[in-house]
PDB file of N, CA and C in Angstrom:
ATOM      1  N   UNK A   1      -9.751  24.273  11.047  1.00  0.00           N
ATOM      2  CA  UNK A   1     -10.739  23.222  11.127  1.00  0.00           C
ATOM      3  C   UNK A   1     -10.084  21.972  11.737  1.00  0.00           C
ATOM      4  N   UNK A   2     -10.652  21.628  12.724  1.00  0.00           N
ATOM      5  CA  UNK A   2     -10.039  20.112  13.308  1.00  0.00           C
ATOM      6  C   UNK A   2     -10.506  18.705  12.488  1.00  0.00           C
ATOM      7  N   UNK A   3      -9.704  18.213  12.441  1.00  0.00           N
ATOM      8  CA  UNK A   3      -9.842  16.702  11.606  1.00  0.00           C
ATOM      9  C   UNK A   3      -9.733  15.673  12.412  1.00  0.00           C
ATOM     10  N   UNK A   4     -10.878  15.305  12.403  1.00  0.00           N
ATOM     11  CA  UNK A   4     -11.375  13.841  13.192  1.00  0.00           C
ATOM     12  C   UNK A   4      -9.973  12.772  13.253  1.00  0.00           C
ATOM     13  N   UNK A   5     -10.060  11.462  14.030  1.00  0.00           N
ATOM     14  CA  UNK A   5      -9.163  10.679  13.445  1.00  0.00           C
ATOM     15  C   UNK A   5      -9.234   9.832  12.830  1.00  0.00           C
ATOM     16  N   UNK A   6     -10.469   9.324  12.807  1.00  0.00           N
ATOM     17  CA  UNK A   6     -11.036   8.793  11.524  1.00  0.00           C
ATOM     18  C   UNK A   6     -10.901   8.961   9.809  1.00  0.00           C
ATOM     19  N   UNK A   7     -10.946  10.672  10.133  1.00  0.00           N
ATOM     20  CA  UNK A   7     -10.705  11.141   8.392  1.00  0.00           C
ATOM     21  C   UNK A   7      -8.879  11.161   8.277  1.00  0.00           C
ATOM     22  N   UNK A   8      -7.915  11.021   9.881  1.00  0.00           N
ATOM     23  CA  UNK A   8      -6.427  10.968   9.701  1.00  0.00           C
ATOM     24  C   UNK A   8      -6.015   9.823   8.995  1.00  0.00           C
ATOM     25  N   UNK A   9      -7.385   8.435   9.566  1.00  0.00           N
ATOM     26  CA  UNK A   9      -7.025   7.392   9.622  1.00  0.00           C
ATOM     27  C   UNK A   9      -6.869   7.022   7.886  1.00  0.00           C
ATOM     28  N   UNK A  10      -8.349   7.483   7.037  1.00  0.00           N
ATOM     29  CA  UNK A  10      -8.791   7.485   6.297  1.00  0.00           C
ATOM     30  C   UNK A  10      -7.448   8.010   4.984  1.00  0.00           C
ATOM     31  N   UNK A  11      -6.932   8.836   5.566  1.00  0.00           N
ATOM     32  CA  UNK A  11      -6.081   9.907   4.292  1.00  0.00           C
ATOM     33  C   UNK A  11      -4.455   9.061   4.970  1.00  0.00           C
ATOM     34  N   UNK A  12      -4.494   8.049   5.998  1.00  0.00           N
ATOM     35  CA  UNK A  12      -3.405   7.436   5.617  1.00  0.00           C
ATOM     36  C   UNK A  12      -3.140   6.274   5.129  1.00  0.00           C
ATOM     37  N   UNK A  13      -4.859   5.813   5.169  1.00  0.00           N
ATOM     38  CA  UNK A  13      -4.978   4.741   3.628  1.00  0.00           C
ATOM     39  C   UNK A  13      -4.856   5.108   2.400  1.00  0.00           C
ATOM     40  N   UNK A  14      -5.496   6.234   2.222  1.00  0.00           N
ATOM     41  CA  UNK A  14      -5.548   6.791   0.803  1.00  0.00           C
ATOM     42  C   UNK A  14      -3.701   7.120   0.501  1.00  0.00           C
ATOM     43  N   UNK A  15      -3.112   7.638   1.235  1.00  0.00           N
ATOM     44  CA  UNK A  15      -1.473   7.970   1.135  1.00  0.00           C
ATOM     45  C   UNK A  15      -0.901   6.744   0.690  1.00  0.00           C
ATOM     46  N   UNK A  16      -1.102   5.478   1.705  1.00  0.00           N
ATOM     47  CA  UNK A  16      -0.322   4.181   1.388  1.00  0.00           C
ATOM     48  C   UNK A  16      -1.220   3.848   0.312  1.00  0.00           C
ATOM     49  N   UNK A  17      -2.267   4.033  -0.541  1.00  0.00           N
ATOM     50  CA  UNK A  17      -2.526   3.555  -1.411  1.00  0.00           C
ATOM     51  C   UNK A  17      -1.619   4.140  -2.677  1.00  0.00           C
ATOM     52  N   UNK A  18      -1.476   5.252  -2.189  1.00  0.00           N
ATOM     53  CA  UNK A  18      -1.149   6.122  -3.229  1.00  0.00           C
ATOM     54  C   UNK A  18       0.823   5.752  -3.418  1.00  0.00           C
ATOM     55  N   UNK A  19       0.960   5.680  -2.819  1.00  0.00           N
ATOM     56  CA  UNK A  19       2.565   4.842  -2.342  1.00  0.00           C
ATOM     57  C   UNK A  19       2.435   4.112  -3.260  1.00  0.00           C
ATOM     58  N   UNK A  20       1.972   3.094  -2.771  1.00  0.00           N
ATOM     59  CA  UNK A  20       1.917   0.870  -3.039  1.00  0.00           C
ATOM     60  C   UNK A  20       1.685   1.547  -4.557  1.00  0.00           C
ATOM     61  N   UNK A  21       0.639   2.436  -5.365  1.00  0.00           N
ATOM     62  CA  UNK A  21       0.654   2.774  -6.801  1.00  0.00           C
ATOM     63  C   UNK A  21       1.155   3.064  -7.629  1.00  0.00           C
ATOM     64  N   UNK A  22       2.056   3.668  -7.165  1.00  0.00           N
ATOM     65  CA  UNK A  22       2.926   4.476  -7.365  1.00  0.00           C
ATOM     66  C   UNK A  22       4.850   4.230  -7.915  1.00  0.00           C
ATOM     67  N   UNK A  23       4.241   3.020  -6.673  1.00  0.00           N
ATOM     68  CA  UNK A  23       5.709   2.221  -7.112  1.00  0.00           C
ATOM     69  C   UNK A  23       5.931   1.351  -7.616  1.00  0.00           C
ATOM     70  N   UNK A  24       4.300   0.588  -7.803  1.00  0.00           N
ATOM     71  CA  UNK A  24       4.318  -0.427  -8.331  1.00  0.00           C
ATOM     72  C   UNK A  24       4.214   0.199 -10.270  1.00  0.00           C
ATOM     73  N   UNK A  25       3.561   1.675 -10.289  1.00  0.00           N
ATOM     74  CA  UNK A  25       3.990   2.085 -11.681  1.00  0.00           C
ATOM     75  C   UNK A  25       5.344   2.207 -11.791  1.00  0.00           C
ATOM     76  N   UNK A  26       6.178   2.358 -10.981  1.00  0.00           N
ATOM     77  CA  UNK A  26       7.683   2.950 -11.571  1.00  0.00           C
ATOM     78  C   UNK A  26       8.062   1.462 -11.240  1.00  0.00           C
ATOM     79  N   UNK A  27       7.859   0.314 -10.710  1.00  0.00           N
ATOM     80  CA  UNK A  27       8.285  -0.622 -11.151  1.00  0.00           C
ATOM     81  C   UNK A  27       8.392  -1.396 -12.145  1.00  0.00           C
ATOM     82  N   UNK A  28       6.840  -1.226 -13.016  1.00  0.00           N
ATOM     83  CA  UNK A  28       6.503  -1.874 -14.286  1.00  0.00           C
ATOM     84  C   UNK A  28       7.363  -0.647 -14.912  1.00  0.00           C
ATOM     85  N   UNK A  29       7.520   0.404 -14.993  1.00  0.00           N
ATOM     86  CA  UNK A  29       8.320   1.153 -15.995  1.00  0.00           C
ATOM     87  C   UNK A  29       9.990   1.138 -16.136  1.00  0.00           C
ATOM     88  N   UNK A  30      10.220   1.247 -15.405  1.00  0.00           N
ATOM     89  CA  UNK A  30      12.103   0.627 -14.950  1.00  0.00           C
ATOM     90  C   UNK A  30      12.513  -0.622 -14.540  1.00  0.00           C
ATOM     91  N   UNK A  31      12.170  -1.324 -14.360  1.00  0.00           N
ATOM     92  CA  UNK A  31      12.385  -2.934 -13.725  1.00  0.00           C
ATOM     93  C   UNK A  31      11.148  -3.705 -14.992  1.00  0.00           C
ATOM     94  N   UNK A  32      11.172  -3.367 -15.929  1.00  0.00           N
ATOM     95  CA  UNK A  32      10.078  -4.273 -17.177  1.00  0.00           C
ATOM     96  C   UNK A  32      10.701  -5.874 -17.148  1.00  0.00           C
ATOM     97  N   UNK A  33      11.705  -5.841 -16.850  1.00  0.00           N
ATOM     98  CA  UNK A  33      12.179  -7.295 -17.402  1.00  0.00           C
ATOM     99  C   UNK A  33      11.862  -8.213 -15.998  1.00  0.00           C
ATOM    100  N   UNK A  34      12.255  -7.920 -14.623  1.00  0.00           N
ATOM    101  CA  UNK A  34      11.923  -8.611 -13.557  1.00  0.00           C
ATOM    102  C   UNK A  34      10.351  -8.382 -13.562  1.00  0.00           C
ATOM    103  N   UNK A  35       9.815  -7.639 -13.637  1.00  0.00           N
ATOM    104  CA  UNK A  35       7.934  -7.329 -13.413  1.00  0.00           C
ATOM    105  C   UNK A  35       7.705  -8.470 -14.442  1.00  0.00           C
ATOM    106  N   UNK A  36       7.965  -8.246 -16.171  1.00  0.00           N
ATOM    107  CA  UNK A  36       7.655  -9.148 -16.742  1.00  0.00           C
ATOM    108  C   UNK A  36       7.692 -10.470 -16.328  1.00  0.00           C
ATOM    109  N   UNK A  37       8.861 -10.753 -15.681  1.00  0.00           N
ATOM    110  CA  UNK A  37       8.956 -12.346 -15.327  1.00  0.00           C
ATOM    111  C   UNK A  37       8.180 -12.695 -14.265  1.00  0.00           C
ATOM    112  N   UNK A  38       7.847 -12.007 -13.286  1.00  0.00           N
ATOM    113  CA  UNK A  38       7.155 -12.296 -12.228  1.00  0.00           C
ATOM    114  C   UNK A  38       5.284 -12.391 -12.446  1.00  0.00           C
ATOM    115  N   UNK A  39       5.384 -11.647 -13.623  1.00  0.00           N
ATOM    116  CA  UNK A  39       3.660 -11.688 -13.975  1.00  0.00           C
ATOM    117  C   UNK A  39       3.762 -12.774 -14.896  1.00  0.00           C
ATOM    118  N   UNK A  40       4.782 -13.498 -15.757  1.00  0.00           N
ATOM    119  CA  UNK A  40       4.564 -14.614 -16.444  1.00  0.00           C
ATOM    120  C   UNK A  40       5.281 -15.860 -15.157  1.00  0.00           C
ATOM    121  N   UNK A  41       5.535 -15.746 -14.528  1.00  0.00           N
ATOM    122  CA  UNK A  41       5.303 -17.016 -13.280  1.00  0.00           C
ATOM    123  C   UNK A  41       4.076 -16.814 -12.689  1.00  0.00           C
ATOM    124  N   UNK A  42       3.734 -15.750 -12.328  1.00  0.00           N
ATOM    125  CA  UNK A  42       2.080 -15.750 -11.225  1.00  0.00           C
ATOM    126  C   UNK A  42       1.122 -16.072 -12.373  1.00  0.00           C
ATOM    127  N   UNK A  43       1.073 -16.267 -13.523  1.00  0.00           N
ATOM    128  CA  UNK A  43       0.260 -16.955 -14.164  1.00  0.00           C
ATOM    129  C   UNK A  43      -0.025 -18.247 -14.683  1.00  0.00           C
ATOM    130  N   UNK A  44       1.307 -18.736 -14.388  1.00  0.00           N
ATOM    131  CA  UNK A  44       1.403 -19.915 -14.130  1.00  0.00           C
ATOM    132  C   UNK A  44       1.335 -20.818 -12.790  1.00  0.00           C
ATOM    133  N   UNK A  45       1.102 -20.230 -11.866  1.00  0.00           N
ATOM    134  CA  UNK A  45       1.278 -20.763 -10.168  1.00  0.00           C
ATOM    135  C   UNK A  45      -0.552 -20.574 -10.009  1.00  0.00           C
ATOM    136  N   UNK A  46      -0.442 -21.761  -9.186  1.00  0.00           N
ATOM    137  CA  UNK A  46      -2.031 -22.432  -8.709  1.00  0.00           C
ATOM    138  C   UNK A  46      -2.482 -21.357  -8.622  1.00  0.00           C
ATOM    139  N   UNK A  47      -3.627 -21.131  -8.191  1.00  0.00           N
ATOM    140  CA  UNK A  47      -4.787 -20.436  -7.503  1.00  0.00           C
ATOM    141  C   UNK A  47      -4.340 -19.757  -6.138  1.00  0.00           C
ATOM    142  N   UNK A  48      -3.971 -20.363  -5.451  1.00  0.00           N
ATOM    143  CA  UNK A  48      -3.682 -20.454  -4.101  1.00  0.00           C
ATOM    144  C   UNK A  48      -3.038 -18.989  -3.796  1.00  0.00           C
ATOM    145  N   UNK A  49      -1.357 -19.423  -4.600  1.00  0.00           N
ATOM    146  CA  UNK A  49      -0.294 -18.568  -4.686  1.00  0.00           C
ATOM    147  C   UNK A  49      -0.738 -17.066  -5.295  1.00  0.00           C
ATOM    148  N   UNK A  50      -1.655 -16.820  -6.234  1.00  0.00           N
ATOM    149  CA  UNK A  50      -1.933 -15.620  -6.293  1.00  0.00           C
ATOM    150  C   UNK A  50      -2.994 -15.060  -5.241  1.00  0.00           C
ATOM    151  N   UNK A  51      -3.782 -15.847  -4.485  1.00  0.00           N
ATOM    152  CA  UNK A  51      -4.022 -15.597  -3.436  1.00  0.00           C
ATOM    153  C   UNK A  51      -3.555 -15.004  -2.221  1.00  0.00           C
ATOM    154  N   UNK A  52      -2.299 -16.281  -2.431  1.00  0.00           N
ATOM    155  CA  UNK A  52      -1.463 -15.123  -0.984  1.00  0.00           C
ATOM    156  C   UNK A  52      -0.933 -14.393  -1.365  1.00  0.00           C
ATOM    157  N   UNK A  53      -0.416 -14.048  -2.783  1.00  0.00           N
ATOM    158  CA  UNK A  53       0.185 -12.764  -3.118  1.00  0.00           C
ATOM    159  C   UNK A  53      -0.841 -11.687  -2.776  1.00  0.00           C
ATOM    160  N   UNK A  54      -2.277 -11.708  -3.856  1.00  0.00           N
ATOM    161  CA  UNK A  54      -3.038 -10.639  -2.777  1.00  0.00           C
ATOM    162  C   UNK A  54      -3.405 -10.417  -1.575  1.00  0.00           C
ATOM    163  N   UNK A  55      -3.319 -11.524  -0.573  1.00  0.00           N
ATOM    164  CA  UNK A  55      -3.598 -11.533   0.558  1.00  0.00           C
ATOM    165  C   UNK A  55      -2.155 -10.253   1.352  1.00  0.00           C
ATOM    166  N   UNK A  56      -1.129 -10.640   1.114  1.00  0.00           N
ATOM    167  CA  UNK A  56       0.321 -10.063   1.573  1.00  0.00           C
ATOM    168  C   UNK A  56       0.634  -8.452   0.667  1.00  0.00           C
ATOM    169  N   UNK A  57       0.052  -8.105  -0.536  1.00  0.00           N
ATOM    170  CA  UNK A  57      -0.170  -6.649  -0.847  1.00  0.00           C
ATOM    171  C   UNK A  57      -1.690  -6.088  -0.165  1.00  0.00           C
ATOM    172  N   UNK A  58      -2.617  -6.910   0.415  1.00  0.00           N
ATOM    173  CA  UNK A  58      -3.492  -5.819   0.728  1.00  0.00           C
ATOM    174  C   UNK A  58      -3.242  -5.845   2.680  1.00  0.00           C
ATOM    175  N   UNK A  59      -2.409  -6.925   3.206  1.00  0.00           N
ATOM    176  CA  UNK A  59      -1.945  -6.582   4.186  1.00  0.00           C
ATOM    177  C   UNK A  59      -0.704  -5.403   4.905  1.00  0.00           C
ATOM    178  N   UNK A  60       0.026  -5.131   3.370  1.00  0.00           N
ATOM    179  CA  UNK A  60       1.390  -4.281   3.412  1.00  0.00           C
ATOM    180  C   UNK A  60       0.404  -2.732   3.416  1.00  0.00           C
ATOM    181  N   UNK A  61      -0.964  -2.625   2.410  1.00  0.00           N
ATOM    182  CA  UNK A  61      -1.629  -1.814   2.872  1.00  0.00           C
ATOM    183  C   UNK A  61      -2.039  -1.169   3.704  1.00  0.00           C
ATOM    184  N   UNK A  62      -2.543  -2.312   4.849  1.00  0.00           N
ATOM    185  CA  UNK A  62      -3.416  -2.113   5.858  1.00  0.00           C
ATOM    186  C   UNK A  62      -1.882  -1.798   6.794  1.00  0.00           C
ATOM    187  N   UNK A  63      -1.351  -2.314   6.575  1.00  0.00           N
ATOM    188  CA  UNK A  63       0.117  -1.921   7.719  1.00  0.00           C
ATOM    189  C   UNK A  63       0.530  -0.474   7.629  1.00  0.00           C
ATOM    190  N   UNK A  64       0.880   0.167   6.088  1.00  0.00           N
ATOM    191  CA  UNK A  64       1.702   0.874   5.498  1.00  0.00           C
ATOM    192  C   UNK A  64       0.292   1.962   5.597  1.00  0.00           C
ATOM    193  N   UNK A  65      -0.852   1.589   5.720  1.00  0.00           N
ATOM    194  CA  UNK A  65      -2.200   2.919   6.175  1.00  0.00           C
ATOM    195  C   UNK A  65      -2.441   3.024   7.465  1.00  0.00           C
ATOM    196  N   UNK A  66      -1.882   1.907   8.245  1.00  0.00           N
ATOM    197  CA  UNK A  66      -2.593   2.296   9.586  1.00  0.00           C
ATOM    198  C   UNK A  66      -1.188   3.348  10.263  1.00  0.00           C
ATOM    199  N   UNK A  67       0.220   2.991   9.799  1.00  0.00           N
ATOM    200  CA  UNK A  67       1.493   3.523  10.181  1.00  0.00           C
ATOM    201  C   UNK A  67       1.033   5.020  10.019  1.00  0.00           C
ATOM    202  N   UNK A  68       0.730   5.043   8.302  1.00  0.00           N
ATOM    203  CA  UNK A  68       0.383   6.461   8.280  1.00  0.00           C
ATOM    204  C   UNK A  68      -0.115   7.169   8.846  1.00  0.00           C
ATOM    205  N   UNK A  69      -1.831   6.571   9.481  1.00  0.00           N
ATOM    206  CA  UNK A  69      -2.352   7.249   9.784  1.00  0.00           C
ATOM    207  C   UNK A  69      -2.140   7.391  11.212  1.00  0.00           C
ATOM    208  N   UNK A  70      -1.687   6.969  12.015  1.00  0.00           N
ATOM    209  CA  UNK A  70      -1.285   7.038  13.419  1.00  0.00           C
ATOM    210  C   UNK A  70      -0.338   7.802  13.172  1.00  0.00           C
ATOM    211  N   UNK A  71       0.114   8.087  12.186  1.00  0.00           N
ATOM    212  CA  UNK A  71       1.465   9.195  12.515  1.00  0.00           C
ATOM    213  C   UNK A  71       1.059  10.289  12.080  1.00  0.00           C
ATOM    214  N   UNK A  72      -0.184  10.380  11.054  1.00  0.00           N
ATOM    215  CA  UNK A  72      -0.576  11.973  11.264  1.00  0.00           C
ATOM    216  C   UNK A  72      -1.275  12.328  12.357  1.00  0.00           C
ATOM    217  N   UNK A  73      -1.845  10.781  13.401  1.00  0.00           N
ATOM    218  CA  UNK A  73      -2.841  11.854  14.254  1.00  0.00           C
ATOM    219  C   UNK A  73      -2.433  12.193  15.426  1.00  0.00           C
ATOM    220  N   UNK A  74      -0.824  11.794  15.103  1.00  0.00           N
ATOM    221  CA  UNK A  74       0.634  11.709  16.607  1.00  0.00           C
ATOM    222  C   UNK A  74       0.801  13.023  16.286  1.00  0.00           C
ATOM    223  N   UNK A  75       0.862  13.825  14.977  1.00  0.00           N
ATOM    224  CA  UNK A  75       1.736  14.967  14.621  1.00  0.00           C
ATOM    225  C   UNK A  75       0.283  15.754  14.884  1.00  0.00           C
ATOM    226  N   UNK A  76      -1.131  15.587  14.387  1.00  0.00           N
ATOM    227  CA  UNK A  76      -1.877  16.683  15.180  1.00  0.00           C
ATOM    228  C   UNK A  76      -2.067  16.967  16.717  1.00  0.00           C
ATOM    229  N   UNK A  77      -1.730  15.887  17.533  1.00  0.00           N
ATOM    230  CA  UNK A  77      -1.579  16.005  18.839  1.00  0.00           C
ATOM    231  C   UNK A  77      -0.697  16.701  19.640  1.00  0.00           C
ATOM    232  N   UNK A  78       0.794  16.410  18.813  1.00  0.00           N
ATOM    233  CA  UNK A  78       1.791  17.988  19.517  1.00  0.00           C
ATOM    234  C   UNK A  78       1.253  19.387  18.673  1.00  0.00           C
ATOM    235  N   UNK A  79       1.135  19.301  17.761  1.00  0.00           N
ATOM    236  CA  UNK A  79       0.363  20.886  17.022  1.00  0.00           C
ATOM    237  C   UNK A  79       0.017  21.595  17.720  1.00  0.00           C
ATOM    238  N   UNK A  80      -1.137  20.919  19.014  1.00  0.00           N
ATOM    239  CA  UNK A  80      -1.940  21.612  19.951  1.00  0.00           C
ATOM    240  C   UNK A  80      -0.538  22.277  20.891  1.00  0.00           C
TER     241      UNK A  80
END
């Protein structure tokens, strides 16, 4: 079955989502003491600053999904 590149594009967001989740669980689980400190400063920092923090994780997304997905639809192209 051939896969659009849309649905390549699609499953290399879902991958970097699955990444960025992934590590950010094994970060809160092994690194507790730096995670802790960094979630008791971002609760203390303006509005702003947690702003650009989400602004700069949902951009590492869009970077770390579009990489992906251009590189699966590079690897279905030699396949042929």
């Amino acid at each position: 079955m051939e896969k659009t590149k849309l649905r390549r594009l699609k499953e290399g967001f879902f991958y970097a989502l699955l990444f960025i989740g992934f590590n950010g669980i094994k970060n809160l689980i092994f690194d507790y003491g730096e995670t802790s400190q960094l979630f008791r400063e971002l609760s203390h920092a303006p509005k702003n600053v947690v702003g650009i923090v989400t602004l700069a994780i949902l951009g590492l997304w869009l970077f770390i999904g579009l990489l992906v997905g251009l590189l699966l639809i590079v690897t279905d192209i030699f396949k042929r």
